[in-house]
C-alpha atoms as a PDB file:
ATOM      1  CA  UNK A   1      -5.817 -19.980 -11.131  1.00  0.00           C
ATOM      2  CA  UNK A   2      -2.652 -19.639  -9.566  1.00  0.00           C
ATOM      3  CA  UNK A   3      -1.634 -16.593  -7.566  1.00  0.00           C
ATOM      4  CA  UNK A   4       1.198 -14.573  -8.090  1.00  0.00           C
ATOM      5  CA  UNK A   5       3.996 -14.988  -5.715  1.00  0.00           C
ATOM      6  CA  UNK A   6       5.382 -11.568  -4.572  1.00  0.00           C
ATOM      7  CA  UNK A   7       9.191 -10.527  -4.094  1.00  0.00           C
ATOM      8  CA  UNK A   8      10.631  -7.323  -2.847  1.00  0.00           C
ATOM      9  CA  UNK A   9      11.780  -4.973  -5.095  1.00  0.00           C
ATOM     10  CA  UNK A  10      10.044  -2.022  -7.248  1.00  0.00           C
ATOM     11  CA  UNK A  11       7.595  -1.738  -9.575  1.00  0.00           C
ATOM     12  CA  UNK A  12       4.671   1.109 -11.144  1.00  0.00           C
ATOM     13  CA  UNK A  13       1.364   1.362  -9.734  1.00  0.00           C
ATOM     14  CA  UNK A  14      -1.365   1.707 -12.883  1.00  0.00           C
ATOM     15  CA  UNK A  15      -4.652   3.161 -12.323  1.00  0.00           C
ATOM     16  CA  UNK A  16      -7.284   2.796 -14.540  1.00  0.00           C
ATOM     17  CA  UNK A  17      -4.714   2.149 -17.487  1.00  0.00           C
ATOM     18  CA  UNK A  18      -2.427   5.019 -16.200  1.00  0.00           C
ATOM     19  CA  UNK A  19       0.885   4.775 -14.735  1.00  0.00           C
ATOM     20  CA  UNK A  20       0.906   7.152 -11.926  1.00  0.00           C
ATOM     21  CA  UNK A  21       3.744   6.060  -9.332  1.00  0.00           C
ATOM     22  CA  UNK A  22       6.815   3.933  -8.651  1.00  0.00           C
ATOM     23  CA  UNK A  23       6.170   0.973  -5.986  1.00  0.00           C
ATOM     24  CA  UNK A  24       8.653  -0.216  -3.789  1.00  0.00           C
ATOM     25  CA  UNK A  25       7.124  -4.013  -2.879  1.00  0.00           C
ATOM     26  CA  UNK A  26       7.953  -5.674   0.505  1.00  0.00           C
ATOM     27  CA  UNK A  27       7.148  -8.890   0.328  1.00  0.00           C
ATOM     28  CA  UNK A  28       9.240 -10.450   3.134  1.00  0.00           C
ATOM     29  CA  UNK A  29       8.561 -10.562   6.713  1.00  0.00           C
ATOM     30  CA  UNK A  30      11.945  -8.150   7.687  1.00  0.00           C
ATOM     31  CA  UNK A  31      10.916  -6.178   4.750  1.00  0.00           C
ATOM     32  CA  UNK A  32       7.305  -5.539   5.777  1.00  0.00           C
ATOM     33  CA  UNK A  33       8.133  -4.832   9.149  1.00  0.00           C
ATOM     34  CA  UNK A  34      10.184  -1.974   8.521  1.00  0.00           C
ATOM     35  CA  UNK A  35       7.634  -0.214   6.048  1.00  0.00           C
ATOM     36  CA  UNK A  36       8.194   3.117   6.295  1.00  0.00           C
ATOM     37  CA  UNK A  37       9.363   3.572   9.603  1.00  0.00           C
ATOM     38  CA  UNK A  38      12.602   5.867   9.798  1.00  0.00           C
ATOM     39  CA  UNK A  39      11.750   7.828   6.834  1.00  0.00           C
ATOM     40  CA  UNK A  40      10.669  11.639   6.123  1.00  0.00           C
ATOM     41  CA  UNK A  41       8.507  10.345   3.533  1.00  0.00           C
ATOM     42  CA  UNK A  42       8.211   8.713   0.269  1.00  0.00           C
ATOM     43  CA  UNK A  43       7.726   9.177  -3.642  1.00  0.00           C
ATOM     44  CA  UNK A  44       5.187   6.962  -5.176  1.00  0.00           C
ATOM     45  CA  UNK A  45       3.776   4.252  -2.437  1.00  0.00           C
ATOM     46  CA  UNK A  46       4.969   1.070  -0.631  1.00  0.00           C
ATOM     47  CA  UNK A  47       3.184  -2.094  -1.385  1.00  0.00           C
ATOM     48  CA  UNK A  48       3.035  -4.655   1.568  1.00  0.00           C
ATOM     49  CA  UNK A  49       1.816  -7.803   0.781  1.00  0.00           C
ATOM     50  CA  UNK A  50       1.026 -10.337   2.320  1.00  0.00           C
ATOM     51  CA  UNK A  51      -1.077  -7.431   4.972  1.00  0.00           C
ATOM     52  CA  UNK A  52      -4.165  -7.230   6.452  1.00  0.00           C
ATOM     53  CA  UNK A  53      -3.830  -4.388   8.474  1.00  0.00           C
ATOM     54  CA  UNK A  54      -0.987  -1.446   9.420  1.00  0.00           C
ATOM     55  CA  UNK A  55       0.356   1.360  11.987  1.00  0.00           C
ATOM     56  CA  UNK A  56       1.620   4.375  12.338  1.00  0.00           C
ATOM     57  CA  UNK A  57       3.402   3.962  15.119  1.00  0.00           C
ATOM     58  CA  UNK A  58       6.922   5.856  15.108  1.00  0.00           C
ATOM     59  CA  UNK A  59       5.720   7.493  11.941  1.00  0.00           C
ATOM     60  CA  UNK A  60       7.167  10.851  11.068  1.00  0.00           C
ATOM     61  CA  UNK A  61       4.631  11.915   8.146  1.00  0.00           C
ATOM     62  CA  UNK A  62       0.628  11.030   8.023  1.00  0.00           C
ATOM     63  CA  UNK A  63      -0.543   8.033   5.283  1.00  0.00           C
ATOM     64  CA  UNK A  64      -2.806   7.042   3.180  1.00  0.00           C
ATOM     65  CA  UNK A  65      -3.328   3.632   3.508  1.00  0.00           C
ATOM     66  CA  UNK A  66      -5.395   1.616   0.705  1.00  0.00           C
ATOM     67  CA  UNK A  67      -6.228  -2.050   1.960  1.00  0.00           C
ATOM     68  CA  UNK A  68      -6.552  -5.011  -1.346  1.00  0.00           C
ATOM     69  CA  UNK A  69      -7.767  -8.387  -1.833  1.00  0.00           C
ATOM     70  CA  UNK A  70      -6.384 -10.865  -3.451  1.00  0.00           C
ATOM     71  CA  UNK A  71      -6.817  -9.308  -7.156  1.00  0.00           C
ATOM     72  CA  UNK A  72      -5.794  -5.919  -6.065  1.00  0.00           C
ATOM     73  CA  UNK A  73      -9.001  -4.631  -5.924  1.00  0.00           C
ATOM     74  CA  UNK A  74      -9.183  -1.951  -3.129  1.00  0.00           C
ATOM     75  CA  UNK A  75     -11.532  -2.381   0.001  1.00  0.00           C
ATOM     76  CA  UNK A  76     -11.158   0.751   1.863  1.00  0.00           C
ATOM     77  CA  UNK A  77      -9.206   3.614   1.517  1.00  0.00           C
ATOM     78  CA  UNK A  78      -8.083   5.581   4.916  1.00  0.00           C
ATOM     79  CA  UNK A  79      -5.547   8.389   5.768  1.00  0.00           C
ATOM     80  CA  UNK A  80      -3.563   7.719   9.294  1.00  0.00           C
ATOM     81  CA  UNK A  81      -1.860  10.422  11.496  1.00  0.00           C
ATOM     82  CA  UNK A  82       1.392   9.147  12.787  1.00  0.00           C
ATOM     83  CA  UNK A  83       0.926   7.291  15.763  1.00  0.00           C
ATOM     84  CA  UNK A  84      -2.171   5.305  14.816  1.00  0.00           C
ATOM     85  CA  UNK A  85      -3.381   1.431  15.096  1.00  0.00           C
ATOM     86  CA  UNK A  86      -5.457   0.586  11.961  1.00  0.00           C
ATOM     87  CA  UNK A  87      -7.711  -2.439  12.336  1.00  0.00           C
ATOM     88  CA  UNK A  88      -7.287  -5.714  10.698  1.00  0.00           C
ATOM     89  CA  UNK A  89      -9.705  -5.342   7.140  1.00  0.00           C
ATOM     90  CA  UNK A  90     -11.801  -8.612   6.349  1.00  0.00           C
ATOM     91  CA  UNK A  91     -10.399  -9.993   3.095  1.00  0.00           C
ATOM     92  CA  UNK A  92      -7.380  -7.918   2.948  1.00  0.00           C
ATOM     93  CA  UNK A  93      -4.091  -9.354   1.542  1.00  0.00           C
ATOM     94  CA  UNK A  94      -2.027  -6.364   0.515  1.00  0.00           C
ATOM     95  CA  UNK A  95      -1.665  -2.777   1.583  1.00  0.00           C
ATOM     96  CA  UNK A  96      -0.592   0.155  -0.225  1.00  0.00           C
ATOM     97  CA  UNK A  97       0.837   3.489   1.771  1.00  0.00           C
ATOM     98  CA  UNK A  98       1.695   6.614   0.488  1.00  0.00           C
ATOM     99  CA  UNK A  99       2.099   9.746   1.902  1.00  0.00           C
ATOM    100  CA  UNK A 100      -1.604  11.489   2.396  1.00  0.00           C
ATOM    101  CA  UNK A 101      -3.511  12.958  -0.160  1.00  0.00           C
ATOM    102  CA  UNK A 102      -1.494  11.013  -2.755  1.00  0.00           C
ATOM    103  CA  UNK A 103      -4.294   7.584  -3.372  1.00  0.00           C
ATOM    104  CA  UNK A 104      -6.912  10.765  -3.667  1.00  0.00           C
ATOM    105  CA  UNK A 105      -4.688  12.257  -6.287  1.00  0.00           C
ATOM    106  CA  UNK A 106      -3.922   9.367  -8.329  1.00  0.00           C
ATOM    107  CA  UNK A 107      -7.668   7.862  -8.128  1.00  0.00           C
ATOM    108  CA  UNK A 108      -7.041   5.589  -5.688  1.00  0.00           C
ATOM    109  CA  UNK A 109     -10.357   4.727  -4.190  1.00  0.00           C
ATOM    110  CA  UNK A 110     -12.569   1.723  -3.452  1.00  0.00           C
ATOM    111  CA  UNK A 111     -14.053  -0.673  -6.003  1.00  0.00           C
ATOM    112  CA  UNK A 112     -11.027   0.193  -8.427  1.00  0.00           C
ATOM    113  CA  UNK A 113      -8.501  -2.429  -9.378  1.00  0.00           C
ATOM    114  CA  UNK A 114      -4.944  -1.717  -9.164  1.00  0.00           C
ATOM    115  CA  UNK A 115      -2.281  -2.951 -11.462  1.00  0.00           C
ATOM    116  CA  UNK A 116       1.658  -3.295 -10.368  1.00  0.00           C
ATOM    117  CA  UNK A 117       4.138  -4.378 -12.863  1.00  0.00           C
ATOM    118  CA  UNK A 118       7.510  -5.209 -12.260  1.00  0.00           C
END
């Protein structure tokens, strides 16, 4: 099976066959590594990929970080204060971040597969 090769760009999280947020995808190393640093927050959630783990570090708003494997089913779900070092998740490829509370509202939790379209 052949996996799908990510780009930046946008796209809407589905949730158990509901579309519940816009997605901005980083796919690129410059990209990833800005996240959401610099921002006072975000509508709908950031999708990192490829990510095995995140910070908080010069954060300005607390997240809620969900960490995926490699079919977007989600492993763990966590909320981070700002200034926080998550640790690197076994079988992690992507993260998702939004701003806290949101994964909780949108039925975001573990065992669930995600879907993103583009």
């Amino acid at each position: 099976m052949r996996r799908r090769q990510w780009q930046n760009g946008t796209g809407t999280l589905t949730v158990d066959g509901l579309k519940v947020a816009p997605v901005e995808i980083a796919a690129t190393y410059r990209t990833r590594r800005r996240g959401l640093l610099g921002r006072a927050g975000i509508k709908g959630a950031m999708l990192l990929t490829p990510c095995g783990s995140v910070h908080s570090m010069g954060m300005r708003f607390a997240i809620d970080v969900a960490y995926l494997d490699r079919d977007l089913r989600v492993l763990t779900v966590r909320t981070m204060p700002p200034g926080r070092v998550g640790l690197p998740r076994p079988r992690a490829r992507h993260v998702l971040e939004a701003e806290a509370g949101a994964l909780a509202e949108w039925g975001v939790r573990r065992g669930v597969t995600l879907t993103i379209s583009a």
